[in-house]
N, C-alpha and C. Protein backbone atom coordinates (compact mmCIF):
# COMPACT_ATOMS: atom_id res chain seq x y z
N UNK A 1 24.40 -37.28 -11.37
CA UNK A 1 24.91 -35.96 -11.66
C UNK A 1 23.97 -35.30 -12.67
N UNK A 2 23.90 -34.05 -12.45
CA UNK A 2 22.90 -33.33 -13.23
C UNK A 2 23.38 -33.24 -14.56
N UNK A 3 24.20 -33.16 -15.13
CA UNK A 3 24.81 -33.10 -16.24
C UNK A 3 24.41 -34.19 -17.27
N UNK A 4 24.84 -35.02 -16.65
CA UNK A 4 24.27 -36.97 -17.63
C UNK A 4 22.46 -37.16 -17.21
N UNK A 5 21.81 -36.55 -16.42
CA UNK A 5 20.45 -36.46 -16.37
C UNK A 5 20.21 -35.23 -18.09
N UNK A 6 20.95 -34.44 -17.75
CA UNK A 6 20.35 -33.40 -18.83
C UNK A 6 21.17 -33.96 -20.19
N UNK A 7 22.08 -34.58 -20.04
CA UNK A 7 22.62 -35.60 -21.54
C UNK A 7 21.86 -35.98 -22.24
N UNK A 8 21.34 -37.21 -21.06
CA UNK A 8 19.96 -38.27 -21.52
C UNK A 8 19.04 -37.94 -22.00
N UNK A 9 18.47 -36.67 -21.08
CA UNK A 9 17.26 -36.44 -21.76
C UNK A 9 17.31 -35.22 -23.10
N UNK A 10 18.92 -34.57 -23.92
CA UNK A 10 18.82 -34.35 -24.59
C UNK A 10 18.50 -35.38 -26.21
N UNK A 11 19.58 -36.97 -25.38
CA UNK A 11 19.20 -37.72 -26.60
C UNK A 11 17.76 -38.10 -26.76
N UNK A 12 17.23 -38.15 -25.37
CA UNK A 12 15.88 -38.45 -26.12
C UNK A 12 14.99 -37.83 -26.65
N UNK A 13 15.33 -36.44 -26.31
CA UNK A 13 14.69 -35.23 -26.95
C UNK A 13 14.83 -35.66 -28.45
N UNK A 14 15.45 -35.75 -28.88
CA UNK A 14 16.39 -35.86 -30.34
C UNK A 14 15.74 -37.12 -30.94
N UNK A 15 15.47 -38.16 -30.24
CA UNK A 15 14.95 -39.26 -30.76
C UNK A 15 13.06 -39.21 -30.87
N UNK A 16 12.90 -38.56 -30.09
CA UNK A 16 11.45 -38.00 -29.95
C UNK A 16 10.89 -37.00 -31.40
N UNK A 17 12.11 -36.15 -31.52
CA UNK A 17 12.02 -35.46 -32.67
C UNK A 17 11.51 -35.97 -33.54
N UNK A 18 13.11 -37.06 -33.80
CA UNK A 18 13.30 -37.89 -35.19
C UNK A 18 11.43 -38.83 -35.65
N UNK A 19 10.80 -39.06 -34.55
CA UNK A 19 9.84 -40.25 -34.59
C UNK A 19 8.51 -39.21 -34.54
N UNK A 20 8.51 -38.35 -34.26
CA UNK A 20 6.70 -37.57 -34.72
C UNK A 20 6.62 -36.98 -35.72
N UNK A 21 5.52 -36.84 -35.71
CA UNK A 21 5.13 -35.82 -36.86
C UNK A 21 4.42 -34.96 -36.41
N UNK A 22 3.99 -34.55 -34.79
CA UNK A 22 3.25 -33.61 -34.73
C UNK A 22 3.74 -32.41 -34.15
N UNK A 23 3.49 -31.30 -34.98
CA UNK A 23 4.34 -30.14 -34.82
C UNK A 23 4.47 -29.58 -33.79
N UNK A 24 3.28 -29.79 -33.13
CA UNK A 24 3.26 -28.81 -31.94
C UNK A 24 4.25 -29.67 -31.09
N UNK A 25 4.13 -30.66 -31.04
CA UNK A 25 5.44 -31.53 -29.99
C UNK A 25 6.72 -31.46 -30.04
N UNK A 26 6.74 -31.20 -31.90
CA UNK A 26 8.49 -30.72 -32.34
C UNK A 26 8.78 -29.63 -31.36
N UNK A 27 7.76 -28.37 -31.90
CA UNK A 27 8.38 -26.82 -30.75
C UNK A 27 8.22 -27.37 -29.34
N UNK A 28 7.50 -28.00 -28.61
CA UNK A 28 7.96 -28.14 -27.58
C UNK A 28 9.18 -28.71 -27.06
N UNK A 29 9.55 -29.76 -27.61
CA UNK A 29 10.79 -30.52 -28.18
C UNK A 29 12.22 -29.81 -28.46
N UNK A 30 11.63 -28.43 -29.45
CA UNK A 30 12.73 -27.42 -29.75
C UNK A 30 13.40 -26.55 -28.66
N UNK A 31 12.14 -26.30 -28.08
CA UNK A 31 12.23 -25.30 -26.89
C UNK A 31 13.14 -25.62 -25.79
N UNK A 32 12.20 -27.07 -25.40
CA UNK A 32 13.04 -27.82 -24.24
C UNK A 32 14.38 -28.13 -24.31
N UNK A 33 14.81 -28.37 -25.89
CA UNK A 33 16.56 -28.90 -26.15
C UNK A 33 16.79 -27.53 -26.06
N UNK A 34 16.76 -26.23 -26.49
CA UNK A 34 17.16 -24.69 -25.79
C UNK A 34 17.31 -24.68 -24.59
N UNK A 35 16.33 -24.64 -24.00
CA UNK A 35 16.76 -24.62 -22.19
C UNK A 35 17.52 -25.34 -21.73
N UNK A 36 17.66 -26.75 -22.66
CA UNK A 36 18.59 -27.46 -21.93
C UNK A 36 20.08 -27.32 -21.90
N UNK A 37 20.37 -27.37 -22.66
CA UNK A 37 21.51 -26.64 -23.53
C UNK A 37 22.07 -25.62 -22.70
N UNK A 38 21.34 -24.37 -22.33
CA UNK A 38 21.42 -23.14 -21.66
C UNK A 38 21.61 -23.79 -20.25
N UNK A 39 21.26 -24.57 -19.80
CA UNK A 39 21.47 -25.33 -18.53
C UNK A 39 22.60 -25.48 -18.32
N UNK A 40 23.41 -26.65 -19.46
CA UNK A 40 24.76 -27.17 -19.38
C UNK A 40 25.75 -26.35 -19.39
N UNK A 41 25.08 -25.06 -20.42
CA UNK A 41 25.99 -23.79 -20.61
C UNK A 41 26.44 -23.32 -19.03
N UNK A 42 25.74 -22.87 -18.38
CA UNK A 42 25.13 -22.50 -17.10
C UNK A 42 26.08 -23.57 -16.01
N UNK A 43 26.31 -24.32 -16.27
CA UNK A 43 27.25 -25.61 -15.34
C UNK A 43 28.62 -25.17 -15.93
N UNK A 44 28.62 -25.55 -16.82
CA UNK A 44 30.41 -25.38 -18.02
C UNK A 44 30.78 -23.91 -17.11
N UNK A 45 30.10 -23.17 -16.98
CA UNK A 45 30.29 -21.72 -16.71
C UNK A 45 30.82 -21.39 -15.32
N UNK A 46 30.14 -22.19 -14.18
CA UNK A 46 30.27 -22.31 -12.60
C UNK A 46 31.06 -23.38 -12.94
N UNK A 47 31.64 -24.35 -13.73
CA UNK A 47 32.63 -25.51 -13.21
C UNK A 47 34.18 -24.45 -14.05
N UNK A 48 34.05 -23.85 -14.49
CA UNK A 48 35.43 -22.83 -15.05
C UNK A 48 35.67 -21.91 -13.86
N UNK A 49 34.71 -21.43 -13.39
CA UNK A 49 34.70 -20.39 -12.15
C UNK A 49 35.89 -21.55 -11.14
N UNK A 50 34.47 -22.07 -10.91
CA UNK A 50 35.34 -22.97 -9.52
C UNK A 50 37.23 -23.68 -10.00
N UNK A 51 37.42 -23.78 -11.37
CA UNK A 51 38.81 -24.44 -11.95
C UNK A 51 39.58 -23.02 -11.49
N UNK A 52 38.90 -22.33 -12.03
CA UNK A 52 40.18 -20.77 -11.51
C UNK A 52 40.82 -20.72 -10.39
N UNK A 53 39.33 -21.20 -9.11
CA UNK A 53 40.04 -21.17 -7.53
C UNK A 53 40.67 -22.29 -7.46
N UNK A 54 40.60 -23.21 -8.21
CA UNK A 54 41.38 -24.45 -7.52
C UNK A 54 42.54 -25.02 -8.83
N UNK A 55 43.47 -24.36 -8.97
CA UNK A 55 44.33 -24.22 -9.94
C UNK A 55 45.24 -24.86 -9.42
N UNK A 56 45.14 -25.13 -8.31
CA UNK A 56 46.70 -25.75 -8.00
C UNK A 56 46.59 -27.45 -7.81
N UNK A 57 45.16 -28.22 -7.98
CA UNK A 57 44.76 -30.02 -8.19
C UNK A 57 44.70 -30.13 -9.35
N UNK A 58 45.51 -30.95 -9.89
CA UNK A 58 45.51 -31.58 -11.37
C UNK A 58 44.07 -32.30 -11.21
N UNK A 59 43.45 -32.67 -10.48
CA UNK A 59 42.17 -33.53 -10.60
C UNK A 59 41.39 -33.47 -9.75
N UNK A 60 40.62 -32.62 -10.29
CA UNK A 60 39.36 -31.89 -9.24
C UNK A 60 37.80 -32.55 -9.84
N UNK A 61 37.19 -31.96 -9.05
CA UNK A 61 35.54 -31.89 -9.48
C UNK A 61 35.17 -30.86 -10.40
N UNK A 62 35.88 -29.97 -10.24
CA UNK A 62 35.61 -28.77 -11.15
C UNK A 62 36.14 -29.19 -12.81
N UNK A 63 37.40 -29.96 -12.59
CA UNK A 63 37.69 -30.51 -13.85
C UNK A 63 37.03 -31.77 -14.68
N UNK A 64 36.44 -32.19 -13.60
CA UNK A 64 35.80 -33.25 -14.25
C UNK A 64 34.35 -32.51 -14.51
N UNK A 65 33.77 -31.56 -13.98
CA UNK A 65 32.22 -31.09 -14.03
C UNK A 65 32.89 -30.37 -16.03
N UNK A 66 34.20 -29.84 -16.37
CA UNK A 66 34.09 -29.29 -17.37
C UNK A 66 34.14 -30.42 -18.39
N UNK A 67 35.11 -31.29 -18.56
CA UNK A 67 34.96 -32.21 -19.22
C UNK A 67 33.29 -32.59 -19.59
N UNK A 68 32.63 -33.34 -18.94
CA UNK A 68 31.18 -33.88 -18.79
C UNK A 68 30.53 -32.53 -19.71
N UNK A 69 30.70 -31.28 -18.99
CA UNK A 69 29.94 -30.55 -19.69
C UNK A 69 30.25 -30.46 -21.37
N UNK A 70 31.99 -29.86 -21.44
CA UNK A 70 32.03 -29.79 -23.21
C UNK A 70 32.23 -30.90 -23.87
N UNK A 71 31.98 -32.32 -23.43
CA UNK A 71 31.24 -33.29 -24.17
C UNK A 71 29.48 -33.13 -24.39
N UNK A 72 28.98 -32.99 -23.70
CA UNK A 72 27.74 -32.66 -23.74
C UNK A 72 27.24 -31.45 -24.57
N UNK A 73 28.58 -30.74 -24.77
CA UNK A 73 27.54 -29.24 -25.68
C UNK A 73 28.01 -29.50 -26.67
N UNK A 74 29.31 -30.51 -27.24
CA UNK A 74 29.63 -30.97 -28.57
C UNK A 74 28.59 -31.70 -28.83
N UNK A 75 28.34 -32.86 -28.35
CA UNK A 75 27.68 -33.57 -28.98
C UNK A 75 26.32 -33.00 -29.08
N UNK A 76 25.69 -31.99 -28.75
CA UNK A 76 24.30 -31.22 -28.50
C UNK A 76 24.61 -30.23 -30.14
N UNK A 77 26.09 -29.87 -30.10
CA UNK A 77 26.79 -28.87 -31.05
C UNK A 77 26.66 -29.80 -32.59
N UNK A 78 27.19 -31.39 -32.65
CA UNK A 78 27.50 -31.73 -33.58
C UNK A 78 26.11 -32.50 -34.33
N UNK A 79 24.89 -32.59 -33.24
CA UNK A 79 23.59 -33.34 -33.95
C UNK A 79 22.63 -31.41 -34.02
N UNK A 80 22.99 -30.93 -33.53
CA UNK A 80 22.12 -29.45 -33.80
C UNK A 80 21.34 -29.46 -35.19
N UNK A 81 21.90 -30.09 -36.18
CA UNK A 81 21.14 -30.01 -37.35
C UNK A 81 20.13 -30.88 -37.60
N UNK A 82 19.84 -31.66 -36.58
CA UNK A 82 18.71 -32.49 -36.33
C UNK A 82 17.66 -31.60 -36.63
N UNK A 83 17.27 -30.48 -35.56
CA UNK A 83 16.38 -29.63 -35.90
C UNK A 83 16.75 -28.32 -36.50
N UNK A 84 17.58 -28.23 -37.48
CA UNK A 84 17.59 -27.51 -38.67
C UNK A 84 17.86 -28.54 -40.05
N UNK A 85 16.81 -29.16 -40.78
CA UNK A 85 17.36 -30.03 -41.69
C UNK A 85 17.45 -28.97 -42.93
């Protein structure tokens, strides 16, 4: 699932951070955790759409695509200060 592909590679973004020192790799680093982010946003967004039409299954795909996602933008939400120290 695209979601836990773009998870993963936010933690390792994050761990990549934590371990260089060379700047120019940080902004690339910075950039890429932006887009990514904007990605998940971008999913969270089409998996609420699709929950609207299908309001009447307690347990859909659409509910599980939101879950996955606002775990993923918390935890993207709660290390954010990684790259603002």
């Amino acid at each position: 699932m695209e979601v836990d592909v773009l998870t993963n590679r936010l933690r390792n973004i994050k761990q990549s951070y934590i371990t260089t020192n060379n700047q120019g790799l940080k902004e690339r680093l910075f950039s890429e955790n932006k887009n990514i982010f904007k990605r998940i946003n971008e999913i969270f967004t089409v998996a609420e759409q699709l929950n609207k039409t299908s309001k009447f299954e307690k347990f859909s795909f659409s509910n599980l695509l939101i879950e996955k996602t606002k775990r993923a933008l918390n935890e993207n939400k709660f290390e954010s200060n990684l790259f603002f120290p």
